[in-house]
PDB file of N, CA and C in Angstrom:
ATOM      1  N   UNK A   1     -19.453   2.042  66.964  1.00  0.00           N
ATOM      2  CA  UNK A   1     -20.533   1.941  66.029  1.00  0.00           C
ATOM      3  C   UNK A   1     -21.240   0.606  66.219  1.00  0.00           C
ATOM      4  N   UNK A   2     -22.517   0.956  65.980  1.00  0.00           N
ATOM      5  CA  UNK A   2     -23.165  -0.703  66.910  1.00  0.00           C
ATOM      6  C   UNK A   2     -23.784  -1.248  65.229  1.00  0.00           C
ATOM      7  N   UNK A   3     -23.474  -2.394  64.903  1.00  0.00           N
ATOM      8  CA  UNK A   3     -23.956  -2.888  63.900  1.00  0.00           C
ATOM      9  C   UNK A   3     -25.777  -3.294  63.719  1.00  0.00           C
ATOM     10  N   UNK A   4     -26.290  -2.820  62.577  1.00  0.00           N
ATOM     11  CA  UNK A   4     -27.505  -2.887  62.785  1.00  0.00           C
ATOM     12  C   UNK A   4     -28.043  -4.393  62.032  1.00  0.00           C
ATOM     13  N   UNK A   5     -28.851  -4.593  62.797  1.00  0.00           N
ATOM     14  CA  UNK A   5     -29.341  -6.119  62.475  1.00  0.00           C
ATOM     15  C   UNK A   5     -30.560  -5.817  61.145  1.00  0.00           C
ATOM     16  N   UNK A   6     -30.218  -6.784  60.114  1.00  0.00           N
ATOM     17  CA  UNK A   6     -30.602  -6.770  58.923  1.00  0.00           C
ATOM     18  C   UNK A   6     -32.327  -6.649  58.695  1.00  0.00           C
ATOM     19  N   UNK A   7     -32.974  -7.085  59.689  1.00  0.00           N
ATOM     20  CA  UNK A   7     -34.312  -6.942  59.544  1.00  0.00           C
ATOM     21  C   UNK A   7     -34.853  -5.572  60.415  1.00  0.00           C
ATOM     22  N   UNK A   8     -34.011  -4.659  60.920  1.00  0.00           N
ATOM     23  CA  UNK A   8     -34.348  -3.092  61.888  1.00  0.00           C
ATOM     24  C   UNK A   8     -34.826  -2.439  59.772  1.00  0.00           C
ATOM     25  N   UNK A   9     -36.035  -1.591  60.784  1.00  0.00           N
ATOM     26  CA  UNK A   9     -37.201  -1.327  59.683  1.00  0.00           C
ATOM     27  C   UNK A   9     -37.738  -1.871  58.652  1.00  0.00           C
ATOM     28  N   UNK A  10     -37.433  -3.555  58.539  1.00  0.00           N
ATOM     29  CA  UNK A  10     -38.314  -4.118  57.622  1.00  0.00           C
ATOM     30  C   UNK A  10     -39.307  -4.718  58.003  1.00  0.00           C
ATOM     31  N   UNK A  11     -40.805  -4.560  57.586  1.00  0.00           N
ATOM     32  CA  UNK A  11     -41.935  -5.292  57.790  1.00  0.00           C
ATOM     33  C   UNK A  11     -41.807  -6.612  57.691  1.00  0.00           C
ATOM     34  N   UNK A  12     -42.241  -7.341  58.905  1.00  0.00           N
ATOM     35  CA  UNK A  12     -42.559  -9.238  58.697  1.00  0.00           C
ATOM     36  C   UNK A  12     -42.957  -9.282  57.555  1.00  0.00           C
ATOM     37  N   UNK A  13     -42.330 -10.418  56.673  1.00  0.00           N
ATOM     38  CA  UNK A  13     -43.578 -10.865  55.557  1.00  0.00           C
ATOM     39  C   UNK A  13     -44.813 -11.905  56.172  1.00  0.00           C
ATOM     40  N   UNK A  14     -45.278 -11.241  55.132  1.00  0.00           N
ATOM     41  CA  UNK A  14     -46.752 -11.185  55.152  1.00  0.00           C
ATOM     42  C   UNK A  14     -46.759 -13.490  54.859  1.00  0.00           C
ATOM     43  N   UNK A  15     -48.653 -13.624  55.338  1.00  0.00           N
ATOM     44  CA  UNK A  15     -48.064 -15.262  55.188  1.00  0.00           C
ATOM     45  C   UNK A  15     -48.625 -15.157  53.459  1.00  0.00           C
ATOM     46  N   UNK A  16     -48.104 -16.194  53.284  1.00  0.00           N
ATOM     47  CA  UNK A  16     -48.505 -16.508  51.662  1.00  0.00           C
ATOM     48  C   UNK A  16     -50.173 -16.873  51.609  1.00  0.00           C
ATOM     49  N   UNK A  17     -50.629 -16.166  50.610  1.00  0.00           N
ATOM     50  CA  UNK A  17     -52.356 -16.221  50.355  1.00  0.00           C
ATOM     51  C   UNK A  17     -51.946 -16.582  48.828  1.00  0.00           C
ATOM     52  N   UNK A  18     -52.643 -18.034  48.176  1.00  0.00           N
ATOM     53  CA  UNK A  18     -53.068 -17.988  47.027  1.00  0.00           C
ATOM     54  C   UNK A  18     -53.433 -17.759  46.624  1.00  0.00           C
ATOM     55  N   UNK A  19     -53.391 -17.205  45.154  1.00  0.00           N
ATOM     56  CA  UNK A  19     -53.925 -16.265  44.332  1.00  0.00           C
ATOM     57  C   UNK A  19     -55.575 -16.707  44.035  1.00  0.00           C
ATOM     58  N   UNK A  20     -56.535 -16.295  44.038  1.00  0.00           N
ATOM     59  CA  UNK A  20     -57.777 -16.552  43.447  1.00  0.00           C
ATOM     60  C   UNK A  20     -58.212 -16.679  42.154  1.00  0.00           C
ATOM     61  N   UNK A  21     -59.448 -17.456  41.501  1.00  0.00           N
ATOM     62  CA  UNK A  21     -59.442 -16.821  40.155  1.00  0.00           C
ATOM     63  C   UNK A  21     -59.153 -18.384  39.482  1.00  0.00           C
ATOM     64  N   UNK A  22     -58.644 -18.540  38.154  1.00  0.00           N
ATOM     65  CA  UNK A  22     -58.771 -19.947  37.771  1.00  0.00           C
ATOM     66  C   UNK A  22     -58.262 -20.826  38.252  1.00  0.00           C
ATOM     67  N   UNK A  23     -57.088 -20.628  39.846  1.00  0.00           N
ATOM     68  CA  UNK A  23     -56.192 -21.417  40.808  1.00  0.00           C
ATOM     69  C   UNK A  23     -57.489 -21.927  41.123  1.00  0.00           C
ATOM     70  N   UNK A  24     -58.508 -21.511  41.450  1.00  0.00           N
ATOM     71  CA  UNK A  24     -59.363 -21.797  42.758  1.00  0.00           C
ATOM     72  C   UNK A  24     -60.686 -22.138  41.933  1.00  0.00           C
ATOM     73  N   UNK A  25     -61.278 -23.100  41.599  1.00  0.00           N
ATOM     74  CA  UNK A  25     -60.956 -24.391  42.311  1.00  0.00           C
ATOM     75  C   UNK A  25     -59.479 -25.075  41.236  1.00  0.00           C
ATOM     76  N   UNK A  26     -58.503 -25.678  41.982  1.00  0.00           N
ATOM     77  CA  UNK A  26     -57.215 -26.073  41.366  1.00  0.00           C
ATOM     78  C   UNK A  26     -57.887 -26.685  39.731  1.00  0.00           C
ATOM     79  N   UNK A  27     -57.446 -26.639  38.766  1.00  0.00           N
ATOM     80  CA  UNK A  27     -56.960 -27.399  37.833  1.00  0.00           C
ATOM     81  C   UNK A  27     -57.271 -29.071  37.589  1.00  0.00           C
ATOM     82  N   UNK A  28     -56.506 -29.763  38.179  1.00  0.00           N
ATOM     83  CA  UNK A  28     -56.294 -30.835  38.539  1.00  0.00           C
ATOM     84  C   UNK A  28     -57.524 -31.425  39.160  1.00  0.00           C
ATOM     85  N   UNK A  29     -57.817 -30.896  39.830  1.00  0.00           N
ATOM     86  CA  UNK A  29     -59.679 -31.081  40.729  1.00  0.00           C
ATOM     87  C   UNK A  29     -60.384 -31.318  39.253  1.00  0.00           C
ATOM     88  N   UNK A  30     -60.476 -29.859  38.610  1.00  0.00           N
ATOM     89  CA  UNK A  30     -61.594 -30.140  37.672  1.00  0.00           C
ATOM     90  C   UNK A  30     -61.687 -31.288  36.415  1.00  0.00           C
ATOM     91  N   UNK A  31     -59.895 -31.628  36.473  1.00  0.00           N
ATOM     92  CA  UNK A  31     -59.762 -32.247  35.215  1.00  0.00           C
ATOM     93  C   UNK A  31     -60.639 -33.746  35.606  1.00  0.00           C
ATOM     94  N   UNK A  32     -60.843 -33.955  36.795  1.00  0.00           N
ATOM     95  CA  UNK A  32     -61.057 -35.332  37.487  1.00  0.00           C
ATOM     96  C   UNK A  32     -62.329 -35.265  36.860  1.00  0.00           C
ATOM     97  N   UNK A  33     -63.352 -34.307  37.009  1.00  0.00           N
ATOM     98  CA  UNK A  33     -65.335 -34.020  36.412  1.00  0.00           C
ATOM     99  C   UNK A  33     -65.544 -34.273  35.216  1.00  0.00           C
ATOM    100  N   UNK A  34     -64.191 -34.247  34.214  1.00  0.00           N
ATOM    101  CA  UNK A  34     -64.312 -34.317  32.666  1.00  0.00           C
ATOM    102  C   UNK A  34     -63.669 -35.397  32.240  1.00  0.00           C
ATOM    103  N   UNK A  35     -63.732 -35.788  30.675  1.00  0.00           N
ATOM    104  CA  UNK A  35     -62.817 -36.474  29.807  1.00  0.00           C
ATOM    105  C   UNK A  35     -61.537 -35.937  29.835  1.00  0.00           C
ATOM    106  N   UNK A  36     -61.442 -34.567  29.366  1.00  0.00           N
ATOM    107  CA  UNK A  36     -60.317 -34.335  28.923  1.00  0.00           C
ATOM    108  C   UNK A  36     -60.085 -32.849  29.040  1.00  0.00           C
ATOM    109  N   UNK A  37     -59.253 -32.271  29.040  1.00  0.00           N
ATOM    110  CA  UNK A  37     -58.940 -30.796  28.927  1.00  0.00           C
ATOM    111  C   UNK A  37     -60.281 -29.931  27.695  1.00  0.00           C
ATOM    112  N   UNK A  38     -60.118 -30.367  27.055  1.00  0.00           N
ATOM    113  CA  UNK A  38     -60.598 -29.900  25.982  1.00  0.00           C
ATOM    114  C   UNK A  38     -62.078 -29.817  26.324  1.00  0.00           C
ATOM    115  N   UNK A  39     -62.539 -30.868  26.627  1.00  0.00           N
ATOM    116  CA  UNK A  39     -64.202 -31.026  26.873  1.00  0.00           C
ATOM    117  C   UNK A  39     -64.564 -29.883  28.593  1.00  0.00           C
ATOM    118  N   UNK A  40     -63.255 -29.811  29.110  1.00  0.00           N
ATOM    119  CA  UNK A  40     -62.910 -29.085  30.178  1.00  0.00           C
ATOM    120  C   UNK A  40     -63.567 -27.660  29.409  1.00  0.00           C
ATOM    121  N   UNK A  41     -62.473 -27.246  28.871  1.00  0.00           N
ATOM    122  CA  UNK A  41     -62.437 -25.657  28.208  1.00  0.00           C
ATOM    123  C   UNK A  41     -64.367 -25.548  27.703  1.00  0.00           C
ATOM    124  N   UNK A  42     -64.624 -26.416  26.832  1.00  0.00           N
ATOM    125  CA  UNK A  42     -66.118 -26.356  26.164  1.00  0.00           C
ATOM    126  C   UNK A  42     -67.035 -26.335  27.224  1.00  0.00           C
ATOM    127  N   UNK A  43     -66.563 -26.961  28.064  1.00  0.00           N
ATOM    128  CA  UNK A  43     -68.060 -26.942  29.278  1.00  0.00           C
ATOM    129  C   UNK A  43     -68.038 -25.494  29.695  1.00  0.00           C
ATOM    130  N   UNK A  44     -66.632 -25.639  30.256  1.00  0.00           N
ATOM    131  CA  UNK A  44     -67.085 -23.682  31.089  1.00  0.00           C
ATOM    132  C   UNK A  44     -67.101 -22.774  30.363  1.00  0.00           C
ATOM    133  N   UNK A  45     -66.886 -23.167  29.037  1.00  0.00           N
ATOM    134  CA  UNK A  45     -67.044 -21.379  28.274  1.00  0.00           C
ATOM    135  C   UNK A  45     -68.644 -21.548  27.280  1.00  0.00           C
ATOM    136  N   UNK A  46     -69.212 -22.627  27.786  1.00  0.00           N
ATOM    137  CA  UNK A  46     -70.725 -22.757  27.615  1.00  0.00           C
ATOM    138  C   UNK A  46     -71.428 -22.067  28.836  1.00  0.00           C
ATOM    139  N   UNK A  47     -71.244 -22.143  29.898  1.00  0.00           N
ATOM    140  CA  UNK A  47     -71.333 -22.130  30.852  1.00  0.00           C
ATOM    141  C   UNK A  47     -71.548 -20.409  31.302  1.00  0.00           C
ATOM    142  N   UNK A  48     -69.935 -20.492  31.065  1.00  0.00           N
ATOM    143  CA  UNK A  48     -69.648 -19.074  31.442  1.00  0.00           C
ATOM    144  C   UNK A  48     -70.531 -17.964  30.614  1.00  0.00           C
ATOM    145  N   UNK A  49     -70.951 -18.323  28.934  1.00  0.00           N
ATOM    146  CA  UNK A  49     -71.434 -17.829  28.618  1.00  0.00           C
ATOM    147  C   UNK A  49     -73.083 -17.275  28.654  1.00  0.00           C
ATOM    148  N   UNK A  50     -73.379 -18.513  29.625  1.00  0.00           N
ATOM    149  CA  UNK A  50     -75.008 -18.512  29.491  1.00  0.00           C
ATOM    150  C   UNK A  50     -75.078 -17.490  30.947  1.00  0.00           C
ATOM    151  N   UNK A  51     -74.081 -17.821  31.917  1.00  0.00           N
ATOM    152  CA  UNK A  51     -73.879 -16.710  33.208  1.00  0.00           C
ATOM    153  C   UNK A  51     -74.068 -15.282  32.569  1.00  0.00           C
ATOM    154  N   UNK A  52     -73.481 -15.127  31.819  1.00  0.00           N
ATOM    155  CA  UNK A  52     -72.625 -13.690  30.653  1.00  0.00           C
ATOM    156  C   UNK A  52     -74.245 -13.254  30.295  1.00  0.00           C
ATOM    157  N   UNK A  53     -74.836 -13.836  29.810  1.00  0.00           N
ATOM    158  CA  UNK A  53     -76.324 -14.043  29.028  1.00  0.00           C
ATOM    159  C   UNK A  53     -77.347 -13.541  29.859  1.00  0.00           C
ATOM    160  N   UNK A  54     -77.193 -13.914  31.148  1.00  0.00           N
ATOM    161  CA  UNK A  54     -78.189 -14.299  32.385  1.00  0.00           C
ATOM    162  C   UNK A  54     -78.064 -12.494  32.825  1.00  0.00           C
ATOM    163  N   UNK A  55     -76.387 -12.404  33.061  1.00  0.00           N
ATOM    164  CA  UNK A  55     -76.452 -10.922  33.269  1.00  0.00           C
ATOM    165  C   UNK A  55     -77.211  -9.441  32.929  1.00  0.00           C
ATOM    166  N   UNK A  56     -76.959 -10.383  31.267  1.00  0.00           N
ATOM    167  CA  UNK A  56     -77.428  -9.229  30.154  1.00  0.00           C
ATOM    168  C   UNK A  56     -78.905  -9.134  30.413  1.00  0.00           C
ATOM    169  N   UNK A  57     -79.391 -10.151  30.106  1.00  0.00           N
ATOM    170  CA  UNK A  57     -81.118 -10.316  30.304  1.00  0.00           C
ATOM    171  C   UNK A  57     -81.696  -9.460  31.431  1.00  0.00           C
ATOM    172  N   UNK A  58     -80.683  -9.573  32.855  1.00  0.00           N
ATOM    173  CA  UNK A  58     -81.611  -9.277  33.755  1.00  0.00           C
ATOM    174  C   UNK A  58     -81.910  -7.682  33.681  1.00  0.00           C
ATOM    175  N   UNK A  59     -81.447  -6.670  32.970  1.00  0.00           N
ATOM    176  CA  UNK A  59     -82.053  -5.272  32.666  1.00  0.00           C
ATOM    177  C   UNK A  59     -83.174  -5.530  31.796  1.00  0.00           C
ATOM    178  N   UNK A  60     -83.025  -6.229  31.249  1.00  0.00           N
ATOM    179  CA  UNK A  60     -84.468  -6.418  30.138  1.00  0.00           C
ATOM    180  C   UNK A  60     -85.621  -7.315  30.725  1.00  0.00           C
ATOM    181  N   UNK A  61     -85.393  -8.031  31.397  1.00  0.00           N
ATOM    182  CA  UNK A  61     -86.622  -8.788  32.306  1.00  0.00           C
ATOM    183  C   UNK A  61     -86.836 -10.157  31.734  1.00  0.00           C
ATOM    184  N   UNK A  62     -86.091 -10.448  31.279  1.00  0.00           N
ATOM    185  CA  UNK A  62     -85.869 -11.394  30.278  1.00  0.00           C
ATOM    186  C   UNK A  62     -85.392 -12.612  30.779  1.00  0.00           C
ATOM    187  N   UNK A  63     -85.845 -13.929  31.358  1.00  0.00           N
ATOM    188  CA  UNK A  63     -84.876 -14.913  32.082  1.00  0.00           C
ATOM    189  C   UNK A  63     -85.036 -16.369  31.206  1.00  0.00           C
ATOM    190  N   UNK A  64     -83.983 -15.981  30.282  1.00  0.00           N
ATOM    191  CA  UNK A  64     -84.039 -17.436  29.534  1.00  0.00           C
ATOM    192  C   UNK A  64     -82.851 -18.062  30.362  1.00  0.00           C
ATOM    193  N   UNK A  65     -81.944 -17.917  30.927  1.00  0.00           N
ATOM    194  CA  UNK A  65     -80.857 -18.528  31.260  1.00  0.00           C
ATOM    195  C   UNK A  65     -81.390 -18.695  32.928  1.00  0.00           C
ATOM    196  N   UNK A  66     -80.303 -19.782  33.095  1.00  0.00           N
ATOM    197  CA  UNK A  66     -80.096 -19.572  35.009  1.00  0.00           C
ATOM    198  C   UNK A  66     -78.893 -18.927  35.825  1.00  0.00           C
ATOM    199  N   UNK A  67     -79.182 -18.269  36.267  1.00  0.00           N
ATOM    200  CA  UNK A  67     -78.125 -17.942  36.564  1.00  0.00           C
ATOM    201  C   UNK A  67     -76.918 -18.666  37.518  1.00  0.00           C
ATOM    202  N   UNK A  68     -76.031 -17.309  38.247  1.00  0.00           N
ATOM    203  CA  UNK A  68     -75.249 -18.533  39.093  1.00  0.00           C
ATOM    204  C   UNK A  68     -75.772 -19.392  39.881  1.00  0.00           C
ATOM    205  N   UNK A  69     -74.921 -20.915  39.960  1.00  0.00           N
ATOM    206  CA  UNK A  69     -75.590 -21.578  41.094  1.00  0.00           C
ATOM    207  C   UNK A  69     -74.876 -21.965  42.285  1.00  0.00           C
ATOM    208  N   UNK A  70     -73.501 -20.668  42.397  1.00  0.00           N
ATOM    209  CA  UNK A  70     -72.607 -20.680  43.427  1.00  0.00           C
ATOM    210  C   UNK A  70     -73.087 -19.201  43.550  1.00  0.00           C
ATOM    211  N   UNK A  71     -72.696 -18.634  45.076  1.00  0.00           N
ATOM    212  CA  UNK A  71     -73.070 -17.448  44.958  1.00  0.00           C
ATOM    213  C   UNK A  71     -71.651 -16.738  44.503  1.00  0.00           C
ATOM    214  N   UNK A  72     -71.772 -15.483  43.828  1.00  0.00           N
ATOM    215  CA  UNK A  72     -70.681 -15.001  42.646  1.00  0.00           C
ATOM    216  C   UNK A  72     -69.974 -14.288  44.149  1.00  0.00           C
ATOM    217  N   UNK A  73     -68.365 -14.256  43.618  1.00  0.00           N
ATOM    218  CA  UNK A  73     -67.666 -12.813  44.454  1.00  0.00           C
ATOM    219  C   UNK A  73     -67.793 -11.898  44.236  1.00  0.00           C
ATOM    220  N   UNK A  74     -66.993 -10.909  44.795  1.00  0.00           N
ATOM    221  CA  UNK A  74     -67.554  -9.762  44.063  1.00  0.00           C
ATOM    222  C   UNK A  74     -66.465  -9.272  43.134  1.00  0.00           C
ATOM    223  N   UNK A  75     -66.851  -9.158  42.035  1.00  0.00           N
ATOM    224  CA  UNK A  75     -65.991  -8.190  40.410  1.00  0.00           C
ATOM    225  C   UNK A  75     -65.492 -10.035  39.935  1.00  0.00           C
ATOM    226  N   UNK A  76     -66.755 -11.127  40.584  1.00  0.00           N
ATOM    227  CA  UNK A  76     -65.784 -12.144  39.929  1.00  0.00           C
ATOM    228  C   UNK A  76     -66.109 -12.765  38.211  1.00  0.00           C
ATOM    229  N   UNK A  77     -65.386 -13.192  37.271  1.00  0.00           N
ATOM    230  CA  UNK A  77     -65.824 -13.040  36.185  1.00  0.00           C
ATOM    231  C   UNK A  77     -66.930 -14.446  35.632  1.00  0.00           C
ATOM    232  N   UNK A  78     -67.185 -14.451  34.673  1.00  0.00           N
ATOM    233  CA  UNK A  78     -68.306 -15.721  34.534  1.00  0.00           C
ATOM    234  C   UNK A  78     -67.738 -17.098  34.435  1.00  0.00           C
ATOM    235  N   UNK A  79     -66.487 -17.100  33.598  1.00  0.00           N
ATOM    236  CA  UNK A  79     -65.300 -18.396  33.630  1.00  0.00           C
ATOM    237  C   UNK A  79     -65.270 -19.048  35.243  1.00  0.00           C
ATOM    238  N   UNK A  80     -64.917 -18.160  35.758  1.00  0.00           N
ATOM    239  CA  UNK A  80     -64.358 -18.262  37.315  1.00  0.00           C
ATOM    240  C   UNK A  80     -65.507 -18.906  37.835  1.00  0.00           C
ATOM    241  N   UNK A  81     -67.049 -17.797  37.512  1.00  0.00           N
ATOM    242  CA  UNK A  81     -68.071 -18.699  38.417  1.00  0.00           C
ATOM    243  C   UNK A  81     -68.683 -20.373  37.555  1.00  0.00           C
ATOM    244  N   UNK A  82     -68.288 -20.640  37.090  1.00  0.00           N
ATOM    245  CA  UNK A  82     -68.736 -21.447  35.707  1.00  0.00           C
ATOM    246  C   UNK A  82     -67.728 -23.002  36.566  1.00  0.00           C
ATOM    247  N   UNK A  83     -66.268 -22.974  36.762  1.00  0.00           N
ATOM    248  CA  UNK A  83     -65.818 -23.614  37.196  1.00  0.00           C
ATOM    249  C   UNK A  83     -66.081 -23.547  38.528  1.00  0.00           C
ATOM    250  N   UNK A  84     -66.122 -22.722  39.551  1.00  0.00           N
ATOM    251  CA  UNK A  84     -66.751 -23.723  40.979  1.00  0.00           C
ATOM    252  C   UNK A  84     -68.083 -23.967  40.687  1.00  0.00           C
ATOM    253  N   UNK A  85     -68.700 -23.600  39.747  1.00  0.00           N
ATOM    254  CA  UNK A  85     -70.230 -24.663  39.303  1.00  0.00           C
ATOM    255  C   UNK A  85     -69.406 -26.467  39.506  1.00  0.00           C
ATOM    256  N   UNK A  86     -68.913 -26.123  37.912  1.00  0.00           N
ATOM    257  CA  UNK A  86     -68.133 -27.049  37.808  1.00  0.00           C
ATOM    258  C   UNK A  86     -67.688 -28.210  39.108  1.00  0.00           C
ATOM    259  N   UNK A  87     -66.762 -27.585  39.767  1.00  0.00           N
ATOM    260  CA  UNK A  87     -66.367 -28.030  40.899  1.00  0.00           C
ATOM    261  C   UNK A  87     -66.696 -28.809  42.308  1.00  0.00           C
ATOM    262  N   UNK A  88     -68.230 -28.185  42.029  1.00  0.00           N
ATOM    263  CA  UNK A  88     -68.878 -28.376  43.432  1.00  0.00           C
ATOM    264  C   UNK A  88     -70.036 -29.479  42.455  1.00  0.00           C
ATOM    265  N   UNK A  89     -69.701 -29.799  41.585  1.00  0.00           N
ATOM    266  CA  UNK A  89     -70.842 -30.717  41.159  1.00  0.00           C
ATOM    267  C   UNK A  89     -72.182 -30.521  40.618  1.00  0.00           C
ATOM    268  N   UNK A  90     -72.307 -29.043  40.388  1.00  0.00           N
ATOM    269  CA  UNK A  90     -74.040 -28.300  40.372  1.00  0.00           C
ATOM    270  C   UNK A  90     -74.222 -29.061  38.681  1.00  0.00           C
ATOM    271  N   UNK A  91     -73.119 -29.227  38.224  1.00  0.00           N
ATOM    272  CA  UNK A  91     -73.810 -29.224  36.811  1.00  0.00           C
ATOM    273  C   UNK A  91     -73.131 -30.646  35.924  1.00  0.00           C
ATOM    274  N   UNK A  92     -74.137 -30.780  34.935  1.00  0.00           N
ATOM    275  CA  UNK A  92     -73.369 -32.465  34.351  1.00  0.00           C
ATOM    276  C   UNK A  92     -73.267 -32.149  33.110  1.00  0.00           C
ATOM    277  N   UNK A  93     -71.850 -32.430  32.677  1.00  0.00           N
ATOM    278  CA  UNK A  93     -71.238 -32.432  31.819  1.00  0.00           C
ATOM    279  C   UNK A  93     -71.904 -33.870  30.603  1.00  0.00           C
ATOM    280  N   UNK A  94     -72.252 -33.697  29.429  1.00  0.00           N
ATOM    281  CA  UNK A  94     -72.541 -34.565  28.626  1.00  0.00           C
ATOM    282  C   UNK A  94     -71.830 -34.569  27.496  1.00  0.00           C
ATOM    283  N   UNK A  95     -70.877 -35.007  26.717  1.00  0.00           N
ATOM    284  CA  UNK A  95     -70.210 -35.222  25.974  1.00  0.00           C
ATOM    285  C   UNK A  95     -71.298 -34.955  24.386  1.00  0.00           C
ATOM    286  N   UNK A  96     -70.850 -33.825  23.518  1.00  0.00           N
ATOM    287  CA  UNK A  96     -70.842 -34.452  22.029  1.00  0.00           C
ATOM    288  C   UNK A  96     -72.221 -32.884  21.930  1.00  0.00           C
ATOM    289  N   UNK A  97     -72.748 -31.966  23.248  1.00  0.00           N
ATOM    290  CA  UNK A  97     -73.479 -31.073  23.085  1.00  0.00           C
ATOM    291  C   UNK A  97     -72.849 -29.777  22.741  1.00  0.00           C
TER     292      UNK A  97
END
């Protein structure tokens, strides 16, 4: 009986891909653009919301907002595009708005 070696019919693993989504851009990156966590959270969910806004409008013809100023992924959500705004510097954070 010939002993079978532990990896006969298992697939290589695969290499490790980080997850996308609020990993990307890291955390830690963004905290560097702000005061504080907190002023963190308020910027992009201002942000995210006026993206959210921009969406809605564009069936109605309506362009009070701007939209993204990264180009979006695809199915990606407005938080997500709001922080690589964030990230890449497109937008300035002002304390106390």
């Amino acid at each position: 009986m010939a002993e079978q070696s532990l990896n006969d019919g298992l697939a290589a693993p695969k290499p490790y891909e980080p997850p996308i989504g609020i990993t990307d851009p890291p955390l830690d990156e963004l905290l560097t653009k702000v005061s504080s966590k907190y002023a963190l959270v308020v910027f992009a969910a201002k942000r995210a919301r006026q993206i959210n806004d921009y969406y809605n409008q564009l069936a109605e013809g309506i362009l009070e907002y701007v939209g993204p100023l990264v180009e979006p992924r695809l199915h990606e959500k407005p938080l997500s595009i709001a922080m690589r705004e964030i990230d890449a510097d497109l937008l300035e954070c002002t304390e106390g708005e």
